[in-house]
PDB file of N, CA and C in Angstrom:
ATOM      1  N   UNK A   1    -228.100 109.338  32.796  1.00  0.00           N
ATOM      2  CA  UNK A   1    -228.275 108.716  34.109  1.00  0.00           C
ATOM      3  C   UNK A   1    -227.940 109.752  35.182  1.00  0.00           C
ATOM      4  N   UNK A   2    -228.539 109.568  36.281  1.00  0.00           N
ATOM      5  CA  UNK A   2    -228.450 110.713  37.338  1.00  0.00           C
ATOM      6  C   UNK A   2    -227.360 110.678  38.218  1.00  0.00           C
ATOM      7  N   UNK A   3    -226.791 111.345  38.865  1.00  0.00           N
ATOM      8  CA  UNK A   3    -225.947 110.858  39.733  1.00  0.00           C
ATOM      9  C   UNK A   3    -226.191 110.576  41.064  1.00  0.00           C
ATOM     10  N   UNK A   4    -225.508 109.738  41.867  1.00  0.00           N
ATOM     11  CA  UNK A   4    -226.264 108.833  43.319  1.00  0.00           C
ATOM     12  C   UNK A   4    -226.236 110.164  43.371  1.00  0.00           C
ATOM     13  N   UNK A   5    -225.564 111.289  44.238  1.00  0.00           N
ATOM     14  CA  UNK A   5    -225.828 112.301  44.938  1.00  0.00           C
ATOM     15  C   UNK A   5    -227.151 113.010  44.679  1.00  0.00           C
ATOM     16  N   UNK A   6    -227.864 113.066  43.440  1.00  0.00           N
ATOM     17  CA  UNK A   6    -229.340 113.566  43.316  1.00  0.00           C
ATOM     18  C   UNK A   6    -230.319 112.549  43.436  1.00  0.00           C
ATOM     19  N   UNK A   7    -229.678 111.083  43.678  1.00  0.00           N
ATOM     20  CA  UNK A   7    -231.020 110.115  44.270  1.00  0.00           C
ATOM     21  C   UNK A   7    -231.238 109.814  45.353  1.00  0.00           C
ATOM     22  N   UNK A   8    -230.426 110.730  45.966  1.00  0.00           N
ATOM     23  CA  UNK A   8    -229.998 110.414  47.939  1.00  0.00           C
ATOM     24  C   UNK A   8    -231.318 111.550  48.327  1.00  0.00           C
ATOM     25  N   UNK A   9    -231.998 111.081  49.259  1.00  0.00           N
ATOM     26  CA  UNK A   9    -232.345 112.076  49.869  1.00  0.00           C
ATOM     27  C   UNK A   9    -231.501 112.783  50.940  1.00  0.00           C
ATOM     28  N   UNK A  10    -231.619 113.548  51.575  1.00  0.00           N
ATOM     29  CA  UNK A  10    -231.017 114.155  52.654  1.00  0.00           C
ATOM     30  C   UNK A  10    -230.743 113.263  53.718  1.00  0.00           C
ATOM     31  N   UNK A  11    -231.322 112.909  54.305  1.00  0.00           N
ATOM     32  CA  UNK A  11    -230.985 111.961  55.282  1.00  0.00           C
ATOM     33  C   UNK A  11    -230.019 111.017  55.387  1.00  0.00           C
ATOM     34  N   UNK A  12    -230.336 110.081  54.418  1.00  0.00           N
ATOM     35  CA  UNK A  12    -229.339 109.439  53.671  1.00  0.00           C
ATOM     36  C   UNK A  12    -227.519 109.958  53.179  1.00  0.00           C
ATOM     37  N   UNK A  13    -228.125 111.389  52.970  1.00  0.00           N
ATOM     38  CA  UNK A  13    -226.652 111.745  52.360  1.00  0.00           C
ATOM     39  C   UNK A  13    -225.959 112.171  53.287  1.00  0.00           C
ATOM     40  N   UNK A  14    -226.673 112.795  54.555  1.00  0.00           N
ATOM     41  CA  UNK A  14    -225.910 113.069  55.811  1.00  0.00           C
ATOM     42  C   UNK A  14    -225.237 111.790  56.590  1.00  0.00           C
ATOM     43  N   UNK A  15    -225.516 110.809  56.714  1.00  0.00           N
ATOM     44  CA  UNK A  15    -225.723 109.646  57.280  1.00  0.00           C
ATOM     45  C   UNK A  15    -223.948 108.963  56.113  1.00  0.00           C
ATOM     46  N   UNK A  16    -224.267 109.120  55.107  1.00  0.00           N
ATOM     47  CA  UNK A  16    -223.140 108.646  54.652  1.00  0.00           C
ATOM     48  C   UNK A  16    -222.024 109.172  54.407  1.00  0.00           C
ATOM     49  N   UNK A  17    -221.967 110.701  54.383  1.00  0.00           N
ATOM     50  CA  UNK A  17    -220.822 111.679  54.737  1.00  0.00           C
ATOM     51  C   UNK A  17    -220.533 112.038  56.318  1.00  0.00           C
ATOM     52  N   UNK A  18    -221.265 111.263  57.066  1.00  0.00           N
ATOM     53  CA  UNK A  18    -220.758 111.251  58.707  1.00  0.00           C
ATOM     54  C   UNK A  18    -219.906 109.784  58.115  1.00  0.00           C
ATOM     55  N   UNK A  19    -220.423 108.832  57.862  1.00  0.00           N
ATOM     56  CA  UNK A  19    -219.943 107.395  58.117  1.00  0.00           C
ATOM     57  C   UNK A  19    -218.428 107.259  57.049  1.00  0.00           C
ATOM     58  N   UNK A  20    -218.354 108.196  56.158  1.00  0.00           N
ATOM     59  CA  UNK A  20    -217.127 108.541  55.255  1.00  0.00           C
ATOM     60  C   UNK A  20    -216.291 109.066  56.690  1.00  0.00           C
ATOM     61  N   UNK A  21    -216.600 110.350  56.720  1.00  0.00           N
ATOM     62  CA  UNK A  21    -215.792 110.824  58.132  1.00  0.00           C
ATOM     63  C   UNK A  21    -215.235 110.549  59.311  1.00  0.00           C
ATOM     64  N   UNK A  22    -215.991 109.413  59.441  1.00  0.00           N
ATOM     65  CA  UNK A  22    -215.738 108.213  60.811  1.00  0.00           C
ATOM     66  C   UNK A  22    -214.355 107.566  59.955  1.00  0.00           C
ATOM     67  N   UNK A  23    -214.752 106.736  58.973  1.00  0.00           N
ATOM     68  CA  UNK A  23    -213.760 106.076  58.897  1.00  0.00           C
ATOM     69  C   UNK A  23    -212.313 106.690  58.168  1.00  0.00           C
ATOM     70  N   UNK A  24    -212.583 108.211  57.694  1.00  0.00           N
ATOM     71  CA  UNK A  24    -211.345 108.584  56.973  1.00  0.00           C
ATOM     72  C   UNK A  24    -210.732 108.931  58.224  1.00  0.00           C
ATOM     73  N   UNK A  25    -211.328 109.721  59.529  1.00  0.00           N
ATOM     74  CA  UNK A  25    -210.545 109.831  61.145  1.00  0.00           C
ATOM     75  C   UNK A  25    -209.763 108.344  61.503  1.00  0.00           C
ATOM     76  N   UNK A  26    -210.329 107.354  61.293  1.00  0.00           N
ATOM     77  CA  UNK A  26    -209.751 105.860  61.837  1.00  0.00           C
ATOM     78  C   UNK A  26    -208.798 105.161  60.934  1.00  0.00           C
ATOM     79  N   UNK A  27    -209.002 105.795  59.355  1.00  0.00           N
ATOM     80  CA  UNK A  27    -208.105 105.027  58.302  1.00  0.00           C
ATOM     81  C   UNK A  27    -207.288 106.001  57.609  1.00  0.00           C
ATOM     82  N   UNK A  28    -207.693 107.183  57.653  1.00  0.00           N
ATOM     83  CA  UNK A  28    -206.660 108.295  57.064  1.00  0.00           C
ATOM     84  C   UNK A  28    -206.673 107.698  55.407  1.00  0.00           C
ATOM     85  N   UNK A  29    -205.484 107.606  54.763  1.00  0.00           N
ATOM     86  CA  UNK A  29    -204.833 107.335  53.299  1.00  0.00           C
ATOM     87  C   UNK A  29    -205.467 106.427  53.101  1.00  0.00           C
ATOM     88  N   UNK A  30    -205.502 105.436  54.156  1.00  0.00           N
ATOM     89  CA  UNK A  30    -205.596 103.736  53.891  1.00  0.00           C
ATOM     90  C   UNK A  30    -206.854 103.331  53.416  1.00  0.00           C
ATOM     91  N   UNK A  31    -207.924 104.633  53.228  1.00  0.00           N
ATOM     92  CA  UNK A  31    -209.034 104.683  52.855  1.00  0.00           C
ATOM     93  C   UNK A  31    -209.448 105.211  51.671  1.00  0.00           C
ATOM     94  N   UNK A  32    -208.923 104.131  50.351  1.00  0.00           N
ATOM     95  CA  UNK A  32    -209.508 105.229  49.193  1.00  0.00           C
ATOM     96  C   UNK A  32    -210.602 105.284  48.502  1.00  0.00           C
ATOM     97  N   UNK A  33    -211.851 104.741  49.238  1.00  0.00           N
ATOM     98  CA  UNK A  33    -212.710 105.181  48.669  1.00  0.00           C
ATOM     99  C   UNK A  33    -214.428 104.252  49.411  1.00  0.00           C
ATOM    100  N   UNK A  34    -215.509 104.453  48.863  1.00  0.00           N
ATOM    101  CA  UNK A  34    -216.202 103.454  49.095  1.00  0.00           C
ATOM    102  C   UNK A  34    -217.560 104.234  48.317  1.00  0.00           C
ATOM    103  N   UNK A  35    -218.207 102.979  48.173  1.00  0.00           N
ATOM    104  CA  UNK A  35    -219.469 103.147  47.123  1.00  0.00           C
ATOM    105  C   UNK A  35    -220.288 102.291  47.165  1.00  0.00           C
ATOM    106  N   UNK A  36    -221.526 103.348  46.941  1.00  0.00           N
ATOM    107  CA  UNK A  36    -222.934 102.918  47.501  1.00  0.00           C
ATOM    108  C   UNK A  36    -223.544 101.931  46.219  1.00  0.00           C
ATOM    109  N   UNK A  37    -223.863 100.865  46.712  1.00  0.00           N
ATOM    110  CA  UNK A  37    -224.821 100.033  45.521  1.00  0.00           C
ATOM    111  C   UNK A  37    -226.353  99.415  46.078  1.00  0.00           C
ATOM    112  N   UNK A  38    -226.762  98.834  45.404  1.00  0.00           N
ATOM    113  CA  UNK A  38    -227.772  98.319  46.276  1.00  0.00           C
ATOM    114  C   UNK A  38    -229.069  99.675  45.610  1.00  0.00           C
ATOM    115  N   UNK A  39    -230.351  99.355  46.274  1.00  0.00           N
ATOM    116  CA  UNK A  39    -231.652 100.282  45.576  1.00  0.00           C
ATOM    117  C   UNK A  39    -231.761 101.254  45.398  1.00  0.00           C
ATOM    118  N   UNK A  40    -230.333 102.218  46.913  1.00  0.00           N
ATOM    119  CA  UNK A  40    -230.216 103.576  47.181  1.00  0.00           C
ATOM    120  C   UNK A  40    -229.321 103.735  45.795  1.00  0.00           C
ATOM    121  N   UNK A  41    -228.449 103.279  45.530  1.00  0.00           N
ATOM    122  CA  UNK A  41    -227.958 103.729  44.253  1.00  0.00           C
ATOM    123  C   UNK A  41    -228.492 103.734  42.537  1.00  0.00           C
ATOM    124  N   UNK A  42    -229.622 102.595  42.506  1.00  0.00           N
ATOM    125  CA  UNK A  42    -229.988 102.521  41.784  1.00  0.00           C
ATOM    126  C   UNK A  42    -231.319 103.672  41.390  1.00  0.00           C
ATOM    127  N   UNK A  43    -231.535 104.225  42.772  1.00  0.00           N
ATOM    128  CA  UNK A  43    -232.892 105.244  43.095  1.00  0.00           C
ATOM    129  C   UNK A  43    -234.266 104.054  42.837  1.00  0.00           C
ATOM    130  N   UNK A  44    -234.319 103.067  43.442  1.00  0.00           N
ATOM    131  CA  UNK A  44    -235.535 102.074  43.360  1.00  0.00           C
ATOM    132  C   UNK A  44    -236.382 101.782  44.771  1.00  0.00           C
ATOM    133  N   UNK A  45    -235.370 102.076  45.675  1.00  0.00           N
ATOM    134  CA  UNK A  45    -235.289 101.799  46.945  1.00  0.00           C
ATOM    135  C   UNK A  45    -236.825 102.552  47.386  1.00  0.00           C
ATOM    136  N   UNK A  46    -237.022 101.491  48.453  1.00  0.00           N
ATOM    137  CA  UNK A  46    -238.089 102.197  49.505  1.00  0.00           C
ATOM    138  C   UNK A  46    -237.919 102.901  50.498  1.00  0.00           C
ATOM    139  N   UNK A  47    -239.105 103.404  51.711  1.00  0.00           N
ATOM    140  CA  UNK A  47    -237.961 104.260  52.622  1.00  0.00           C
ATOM    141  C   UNK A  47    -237.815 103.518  53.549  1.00  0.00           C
ATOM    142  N   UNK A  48    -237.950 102.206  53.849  1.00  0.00           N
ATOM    143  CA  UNK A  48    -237.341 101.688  54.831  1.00  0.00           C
ATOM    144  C   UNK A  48    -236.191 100.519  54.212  1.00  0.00           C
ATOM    145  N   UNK A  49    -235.776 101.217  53.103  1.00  0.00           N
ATOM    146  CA  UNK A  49    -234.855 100.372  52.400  1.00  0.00           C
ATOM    147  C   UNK A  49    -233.649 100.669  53.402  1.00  0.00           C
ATOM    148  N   UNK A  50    -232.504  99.925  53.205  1.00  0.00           N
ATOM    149  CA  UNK A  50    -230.883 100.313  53.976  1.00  0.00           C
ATOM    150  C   UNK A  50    -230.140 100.939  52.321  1.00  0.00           C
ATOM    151  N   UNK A  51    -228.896 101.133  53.435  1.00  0.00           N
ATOM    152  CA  UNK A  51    -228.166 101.834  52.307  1.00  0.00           C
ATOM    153  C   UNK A  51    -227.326 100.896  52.607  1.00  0.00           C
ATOM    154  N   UNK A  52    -226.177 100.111  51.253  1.00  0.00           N
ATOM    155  CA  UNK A  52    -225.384  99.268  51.063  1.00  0.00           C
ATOM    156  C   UNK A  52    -223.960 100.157  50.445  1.00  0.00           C
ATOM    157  N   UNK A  53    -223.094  99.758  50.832  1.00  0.00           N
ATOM    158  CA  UNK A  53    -222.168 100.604  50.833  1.00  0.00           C
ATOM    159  C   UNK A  53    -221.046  99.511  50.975  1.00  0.00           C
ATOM    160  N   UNK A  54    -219.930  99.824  50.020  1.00  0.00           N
ATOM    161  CA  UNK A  54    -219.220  98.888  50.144  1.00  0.00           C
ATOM    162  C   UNK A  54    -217.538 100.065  50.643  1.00  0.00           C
ATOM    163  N   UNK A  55    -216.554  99.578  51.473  1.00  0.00           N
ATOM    164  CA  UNK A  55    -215.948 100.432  51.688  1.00  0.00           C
ATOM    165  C   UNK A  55    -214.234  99.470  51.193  1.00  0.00           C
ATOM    166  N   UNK A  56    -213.720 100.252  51.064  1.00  0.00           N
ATOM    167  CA  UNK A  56    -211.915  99.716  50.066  1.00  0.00           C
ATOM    168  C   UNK A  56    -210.811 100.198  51.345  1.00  0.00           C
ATOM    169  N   UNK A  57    -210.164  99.490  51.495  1.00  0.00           N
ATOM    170  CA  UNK A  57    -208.998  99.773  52.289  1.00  0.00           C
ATOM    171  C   UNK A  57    -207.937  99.579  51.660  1.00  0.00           C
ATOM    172  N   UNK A  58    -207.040  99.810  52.154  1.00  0.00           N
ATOM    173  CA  UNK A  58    -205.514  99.481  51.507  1.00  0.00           C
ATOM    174  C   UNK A  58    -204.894  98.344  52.618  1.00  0.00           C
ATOM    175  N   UNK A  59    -203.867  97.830  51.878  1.00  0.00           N
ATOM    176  CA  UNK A  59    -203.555  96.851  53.257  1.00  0.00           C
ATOM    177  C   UNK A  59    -203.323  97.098  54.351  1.00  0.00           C
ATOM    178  N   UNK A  60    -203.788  96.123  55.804  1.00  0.00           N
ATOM    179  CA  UNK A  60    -203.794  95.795  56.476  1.00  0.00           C
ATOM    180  C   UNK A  60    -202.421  96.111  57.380  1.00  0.00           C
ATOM    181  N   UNK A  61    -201.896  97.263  58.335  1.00  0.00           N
ATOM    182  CA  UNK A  61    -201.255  96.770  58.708  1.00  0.00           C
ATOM    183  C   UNK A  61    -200.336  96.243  60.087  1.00  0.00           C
ATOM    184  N   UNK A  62    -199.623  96.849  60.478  1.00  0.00           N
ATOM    185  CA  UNK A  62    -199.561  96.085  61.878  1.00  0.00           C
ATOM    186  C   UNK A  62    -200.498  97.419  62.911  1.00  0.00           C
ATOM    187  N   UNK A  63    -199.997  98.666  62.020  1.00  0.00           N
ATOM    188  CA  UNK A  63    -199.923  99.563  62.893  1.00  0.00           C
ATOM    189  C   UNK A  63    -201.916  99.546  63.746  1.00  0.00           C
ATOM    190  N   UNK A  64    -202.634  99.022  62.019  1.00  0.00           N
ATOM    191  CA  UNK A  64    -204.347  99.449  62.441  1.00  0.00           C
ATOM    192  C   UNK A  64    -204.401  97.787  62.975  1.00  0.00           C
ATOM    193  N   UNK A  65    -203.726  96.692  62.792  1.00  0.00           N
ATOM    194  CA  UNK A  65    -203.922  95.491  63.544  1.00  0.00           C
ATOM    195  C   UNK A  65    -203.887  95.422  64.588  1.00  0.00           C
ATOM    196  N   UNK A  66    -203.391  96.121  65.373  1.00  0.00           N
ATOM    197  CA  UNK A  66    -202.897  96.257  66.914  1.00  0.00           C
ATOM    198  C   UNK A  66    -203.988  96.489  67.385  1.00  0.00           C
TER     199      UNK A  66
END
């Protein structure tokens, strides 16, 4: 099986290593991880498909509640 990173086109892969970057600047630690599912991961997708992306936080706390 291939890995998402060789079923991404470019666009796509820029687009989701900005949107990693956004949120590791806003969540730091509290961010361990997130992963793409949906057609883009499966490589089925069309090109006006979206990319689905699911993102993991750690808890919640007062400091990012504020």
């Amino acid at each position: 099986m291939p890995s998402v990173s060789a079923l991404l086109d470019s666009r796509t892969e820029r687009a989701l290593r900005a949107f990693r970057g956004r949120l590791q600047e806003r969540f730091g630690t509290q961010l361990p991880g997130m992963v793409l599912f949906g057609s883009r991961a499966r490589g089925d997708h069309r090109d006006d498909s979206d990319a689905d992306v699911a993102v993991f936080l750690q808890p919640v706390t007062d400091t990012i509640a504020a």
